[in-house]
Each structure stands twice: as C-alpha cells, then as structure tokens.
Protein backbone atom coordinates (compact mmCIF):
# COMPACT_ATOMS: atom_id res chain seq x y z
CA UNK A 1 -11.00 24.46 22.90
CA UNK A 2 -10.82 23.98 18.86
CA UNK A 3 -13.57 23.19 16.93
CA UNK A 4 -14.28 22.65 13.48
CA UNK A 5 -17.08 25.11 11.79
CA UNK A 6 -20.61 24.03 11.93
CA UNK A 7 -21.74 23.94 8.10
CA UNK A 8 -24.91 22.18 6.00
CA UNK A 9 -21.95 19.50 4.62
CA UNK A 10 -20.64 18.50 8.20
CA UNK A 11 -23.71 19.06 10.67
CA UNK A 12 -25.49 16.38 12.48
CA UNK A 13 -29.20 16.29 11.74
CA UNK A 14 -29.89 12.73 13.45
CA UNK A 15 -29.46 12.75 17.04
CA UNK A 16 -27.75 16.51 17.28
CA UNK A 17 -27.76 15.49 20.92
CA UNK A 18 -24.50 13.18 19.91
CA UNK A 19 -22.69 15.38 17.77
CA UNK A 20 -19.11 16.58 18.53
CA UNK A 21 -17.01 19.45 16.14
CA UNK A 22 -13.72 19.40 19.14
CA UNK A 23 -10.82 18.91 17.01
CA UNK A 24 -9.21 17.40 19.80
CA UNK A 25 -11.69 14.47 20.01
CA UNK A 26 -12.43 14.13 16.46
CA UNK A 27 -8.40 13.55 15.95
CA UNK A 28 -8.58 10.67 18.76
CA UNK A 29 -11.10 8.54 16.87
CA UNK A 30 -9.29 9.02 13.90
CA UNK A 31 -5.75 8.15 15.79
CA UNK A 32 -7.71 4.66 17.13
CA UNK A 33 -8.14 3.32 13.79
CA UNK A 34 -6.64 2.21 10.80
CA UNK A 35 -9.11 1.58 8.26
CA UNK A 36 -11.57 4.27 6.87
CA UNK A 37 -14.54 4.34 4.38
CA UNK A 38 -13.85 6.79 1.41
CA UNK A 39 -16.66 7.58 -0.85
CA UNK A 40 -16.34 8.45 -4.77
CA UNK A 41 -18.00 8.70 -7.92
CA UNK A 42 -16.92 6.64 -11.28
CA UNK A 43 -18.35 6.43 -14.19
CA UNK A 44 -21.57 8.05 -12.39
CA UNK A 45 -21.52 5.68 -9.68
CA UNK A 46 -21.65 5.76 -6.28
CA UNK A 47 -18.98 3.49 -5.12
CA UNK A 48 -17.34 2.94 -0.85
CA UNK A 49 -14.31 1.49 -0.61
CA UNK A 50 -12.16 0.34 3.04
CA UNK A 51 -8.91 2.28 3.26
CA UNK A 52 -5.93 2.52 4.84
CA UNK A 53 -4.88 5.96 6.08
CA UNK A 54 -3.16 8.19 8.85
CA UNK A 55 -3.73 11.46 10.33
CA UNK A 56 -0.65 13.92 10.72
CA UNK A 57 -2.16 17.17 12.30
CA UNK A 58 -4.91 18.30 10.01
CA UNK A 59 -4.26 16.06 7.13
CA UNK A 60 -4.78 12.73 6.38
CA UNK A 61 -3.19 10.77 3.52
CA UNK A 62 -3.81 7.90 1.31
CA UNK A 63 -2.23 5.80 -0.96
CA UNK A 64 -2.69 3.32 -3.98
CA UNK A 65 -1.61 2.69 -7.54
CA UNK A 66 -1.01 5.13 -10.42
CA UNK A 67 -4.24 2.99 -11.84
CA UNK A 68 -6.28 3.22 -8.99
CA UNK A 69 -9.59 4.57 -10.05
CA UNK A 70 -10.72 5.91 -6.66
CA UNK A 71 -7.33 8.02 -6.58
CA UNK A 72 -8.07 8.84 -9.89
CA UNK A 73 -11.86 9.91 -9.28
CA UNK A 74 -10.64 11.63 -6.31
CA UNK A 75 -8.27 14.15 -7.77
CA UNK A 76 -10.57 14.56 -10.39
CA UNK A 77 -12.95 15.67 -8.21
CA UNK A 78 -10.56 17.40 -5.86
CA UNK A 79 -12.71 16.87 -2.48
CA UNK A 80 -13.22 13.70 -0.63
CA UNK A 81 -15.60 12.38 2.15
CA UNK A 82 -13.89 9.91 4.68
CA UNK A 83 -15.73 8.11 7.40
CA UNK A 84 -14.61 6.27 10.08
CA UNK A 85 -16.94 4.38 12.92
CA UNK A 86 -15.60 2.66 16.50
CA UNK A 87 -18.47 -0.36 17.51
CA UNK A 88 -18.09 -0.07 21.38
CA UNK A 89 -21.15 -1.57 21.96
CA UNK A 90 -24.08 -3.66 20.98
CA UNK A 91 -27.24 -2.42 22.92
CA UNK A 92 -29.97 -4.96 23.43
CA UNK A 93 -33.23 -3.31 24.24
CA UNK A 94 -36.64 -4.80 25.02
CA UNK A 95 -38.28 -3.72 22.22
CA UNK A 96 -36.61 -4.46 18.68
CA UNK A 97 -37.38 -0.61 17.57
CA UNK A 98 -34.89 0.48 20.18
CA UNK A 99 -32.21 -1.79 19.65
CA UNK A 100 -29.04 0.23 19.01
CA UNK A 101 -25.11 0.18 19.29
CA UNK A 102 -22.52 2.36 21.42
CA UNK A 103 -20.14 3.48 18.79
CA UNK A 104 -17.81 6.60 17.98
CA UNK A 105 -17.69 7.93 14.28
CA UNK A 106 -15.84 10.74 12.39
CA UNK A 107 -17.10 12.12 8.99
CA UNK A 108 -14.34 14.34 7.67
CA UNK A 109 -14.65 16.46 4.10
CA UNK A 110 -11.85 17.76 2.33
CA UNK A 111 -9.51 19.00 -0.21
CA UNK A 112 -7.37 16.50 -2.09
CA UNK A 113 -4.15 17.26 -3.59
CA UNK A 114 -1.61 15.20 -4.85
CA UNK A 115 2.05 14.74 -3.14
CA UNK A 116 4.92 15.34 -5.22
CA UNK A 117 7.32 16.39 -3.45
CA UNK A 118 9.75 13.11 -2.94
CA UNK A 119 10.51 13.52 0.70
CA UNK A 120 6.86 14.60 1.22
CA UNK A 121 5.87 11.47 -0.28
CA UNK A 122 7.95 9.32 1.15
CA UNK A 123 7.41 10.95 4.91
CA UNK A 124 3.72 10.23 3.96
CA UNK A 125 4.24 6.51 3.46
CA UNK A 126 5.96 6.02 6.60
CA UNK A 127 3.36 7.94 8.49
CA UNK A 128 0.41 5.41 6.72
CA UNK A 129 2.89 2.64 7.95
CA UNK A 130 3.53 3.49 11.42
CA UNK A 131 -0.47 4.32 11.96
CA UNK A 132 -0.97 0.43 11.58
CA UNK A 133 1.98 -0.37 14.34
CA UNK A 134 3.92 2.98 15.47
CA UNK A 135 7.65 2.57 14.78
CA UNK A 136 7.56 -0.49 12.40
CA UNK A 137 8.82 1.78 9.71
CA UNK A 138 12.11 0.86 11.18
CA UNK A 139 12.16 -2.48 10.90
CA UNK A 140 10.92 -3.02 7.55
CA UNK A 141 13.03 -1.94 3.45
CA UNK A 142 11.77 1.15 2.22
CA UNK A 143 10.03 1.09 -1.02
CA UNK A 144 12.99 0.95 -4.11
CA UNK A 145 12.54 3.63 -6.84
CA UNK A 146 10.31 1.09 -8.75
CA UNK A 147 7.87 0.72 -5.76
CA UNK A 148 8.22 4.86 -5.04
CA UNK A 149 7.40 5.68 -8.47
CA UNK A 150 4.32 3.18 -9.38
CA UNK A 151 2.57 4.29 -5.86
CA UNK A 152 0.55 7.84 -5.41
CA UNK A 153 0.16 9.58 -2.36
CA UNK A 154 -3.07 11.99 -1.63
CA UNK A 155 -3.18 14.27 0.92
CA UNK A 156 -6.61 15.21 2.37
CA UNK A 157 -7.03 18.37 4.00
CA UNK A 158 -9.36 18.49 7.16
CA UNK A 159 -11.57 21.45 6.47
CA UNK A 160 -14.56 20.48 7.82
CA UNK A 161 -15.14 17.36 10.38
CA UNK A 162 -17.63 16.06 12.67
CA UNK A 163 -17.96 13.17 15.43
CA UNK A 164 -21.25 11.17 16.65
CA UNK A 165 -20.56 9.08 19.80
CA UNK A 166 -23.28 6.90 21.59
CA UNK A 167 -21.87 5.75 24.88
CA UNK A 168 -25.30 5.02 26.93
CA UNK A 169 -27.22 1.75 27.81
CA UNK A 170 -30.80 1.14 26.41
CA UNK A 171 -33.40 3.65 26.29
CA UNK A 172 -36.69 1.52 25.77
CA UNK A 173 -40.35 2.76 26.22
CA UNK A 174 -41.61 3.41 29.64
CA UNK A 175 -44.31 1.02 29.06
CA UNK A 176 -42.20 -2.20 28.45
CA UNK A 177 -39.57 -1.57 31.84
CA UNK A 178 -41.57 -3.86 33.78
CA UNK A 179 -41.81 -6.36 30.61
CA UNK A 180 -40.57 -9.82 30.95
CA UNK A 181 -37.50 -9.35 28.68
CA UNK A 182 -33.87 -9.22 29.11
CA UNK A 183 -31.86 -5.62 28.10
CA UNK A 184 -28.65 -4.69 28.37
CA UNK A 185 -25.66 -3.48 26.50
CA UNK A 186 -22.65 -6.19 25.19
CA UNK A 187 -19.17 -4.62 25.04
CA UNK A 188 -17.39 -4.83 21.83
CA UNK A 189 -13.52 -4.33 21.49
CA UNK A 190 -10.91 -5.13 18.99
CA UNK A 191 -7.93 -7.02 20.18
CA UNK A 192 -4.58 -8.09 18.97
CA UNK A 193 -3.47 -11.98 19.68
CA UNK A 194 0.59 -13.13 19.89
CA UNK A 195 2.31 -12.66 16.45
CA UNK A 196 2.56 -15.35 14.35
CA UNK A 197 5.98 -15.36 11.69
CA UNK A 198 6.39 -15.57 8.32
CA UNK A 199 7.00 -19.64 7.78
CA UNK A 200 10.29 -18.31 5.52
CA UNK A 201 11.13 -15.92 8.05
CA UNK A 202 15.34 -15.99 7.81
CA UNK A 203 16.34 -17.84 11.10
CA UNK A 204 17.46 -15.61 14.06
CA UNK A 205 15.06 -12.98 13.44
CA UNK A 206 13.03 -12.01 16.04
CA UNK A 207 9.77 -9.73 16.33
CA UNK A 208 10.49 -6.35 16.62
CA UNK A 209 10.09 -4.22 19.58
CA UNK A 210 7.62 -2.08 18.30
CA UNK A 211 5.30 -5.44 17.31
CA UNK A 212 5.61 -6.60 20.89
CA UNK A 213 4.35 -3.16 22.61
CA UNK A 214 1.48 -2.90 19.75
CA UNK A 215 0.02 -5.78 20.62
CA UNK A 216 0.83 -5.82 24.65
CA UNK A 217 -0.95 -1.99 24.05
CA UNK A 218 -4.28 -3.84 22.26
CA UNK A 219 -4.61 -6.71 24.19
C-alpha cells in the first residue's frame, strides 16, 4: 500500500491518532470535491483563497487569469499548500469543550510549474471541467484562441500529502454521561437538486446525459 513520506511540512501533530499518508485515500478525498483552499503570500501577506481544481494521478492543476495575483505569487514562489476538508458531521457533546465535527481533510504541498505545452494545457482545462460534472466537457465550446491564450494553467505536483479524518460520535468526560443533556452526532452531506436551464437556453435543447447521472449520483 502507497504512502506519502512522513516529513516536519506534512505530519500531523494534533490528534496523530487521525492522520492518514495512503495515497490511495488521500486521492479519494481529493476526487469528492471540487473546491480547495490554496494559501499564498502577496505583498507580505498572508492571503486563502477557494479554488477550483482536479486531480489527474499525482498532480493537481489550477487555473485563472494571466493577472491573477495568486497564480502570480505562486510561480513566484514555486511551491504551493492546498487544503481541502469534507464536513460529515456535526458532533454535539454534553459539554461545550468537547463539541466537535466528523470531517475528512487533505493538506497537500507541492511544486508548481507552469503548463505550456498547448495540448497539455488544454487536456488540463478539460480535466478541471469534468472534475465539477465528469463528461460535461462534451457538451459544452471549447475555449477560442482568445479565451486559451488570456487563461494560465498551473500544475501542482503532489510531493508530500497528508489526510485527518474524524468519523466517531462524541467523546465527553466520564463525569457528565449520566448528565441531564442531550449528545449526539448530526449528519451533514452535500446534495445536488433537479437542474434548472438557462432562461435563453435555445429551444429543443435538453440537459445532457452526463448532468442527469451527476446529479442522480449526488442526490
């Protein structure tokens, strides 16, 4: 079974008990979401930005603008720091110290590079599109020249990852079991409703295929 080096950048000091390096696993969290948390540095801050992404084998890529200053600050600094955290869970205990939440989280640290390659790029692209829905890069116009040109693609490599993964109920003090107050854990899942259309959709289109299973798949 593959697993990522233990290091001082990737290691989990809070709650070891909870930490996960299988490359297997780690890729799965990453595969169930879209959005990640990139930190950067400008102008000697600290800044955390959402971000789309996808994982294909042990890269991941982004994308923005030429302009964008977190693409900017990242190949400047040619590493990057991605997070990205599943809330399974909200646990309710007795006591408010031991409240907690059931959740799954990746931290993954890497080297950034730019794409240049053209078909590179543009394989990148539809990888970042069919993350959000698998297949819809079919059913949608590729970017034009214009679009291809003003938009830069980074590729992170995965050198070093880690997961953390509650999946318990509550742990309270042995002193306040026999309490009167309710505990327990609430269940928390992300869901997809129907699709809605564009009102100017063109008449006689319908929703793609691929739309349909995505959201009968996240219902």
């Amino acid at each position: 079974m593959a697993q990522y080096s233990i290091s001082a950048l990737n290691k989990v000091v809070r709650g070891p008990k909870r930490a996960n390096y299988d490359v297997i696993l780690i890729n799965k969290i990453l595969d169930d979401a879209f959005l990640c948390h990139i930190g950067y540095i400008w102008n000697n801050k600290a800044i955390v930005i959402p971000m789309a992404y996808a994982r294909k084998e042990d890269k991941i890529y982004i994308h923005g603008s030429l302009k964008n200053r977190m693409m900017l600050s990242l190949l400047e600094a040619g590493e990057a720091s991605i997070s990205v955290t599943h809330l399974d869970g909200l646990v309710l205990a007795r006591s408010a110290f031991h409240h907690s939440a059931n959740y799954r989280s990746v931290n993954v640290f890497g080297n950034v590079k730019k794409i240049i390659n053209p078909e590179e790029k543009m394989e990148a692209l539809k990888c970042i599109l069919n993350h959000m829905v698998p297949g819809h890069w079919d059913n949608v116009r590729h970017p034009n020249t214009k679009e291809f040109n003003a938009t830069l693609v980074l590729e992170i490599q995965m050198d070093m990852a880690s997961a953390k993964i509650r999946a318990e109920g509550v742990n309270d003090e042995p002193d306040d079991y026999n309490k009167p107050y309710w505990a327990g854990v609430i269940p928390m899942r992300q869901v997809a409703s129907d699709p809605i259309s564009d009102d100017d959709l063109a008449d006689g289109i319908a929703v793609p295929e691929a739309v349909i299973t995505y959201v009968r798949n996240n219902r």
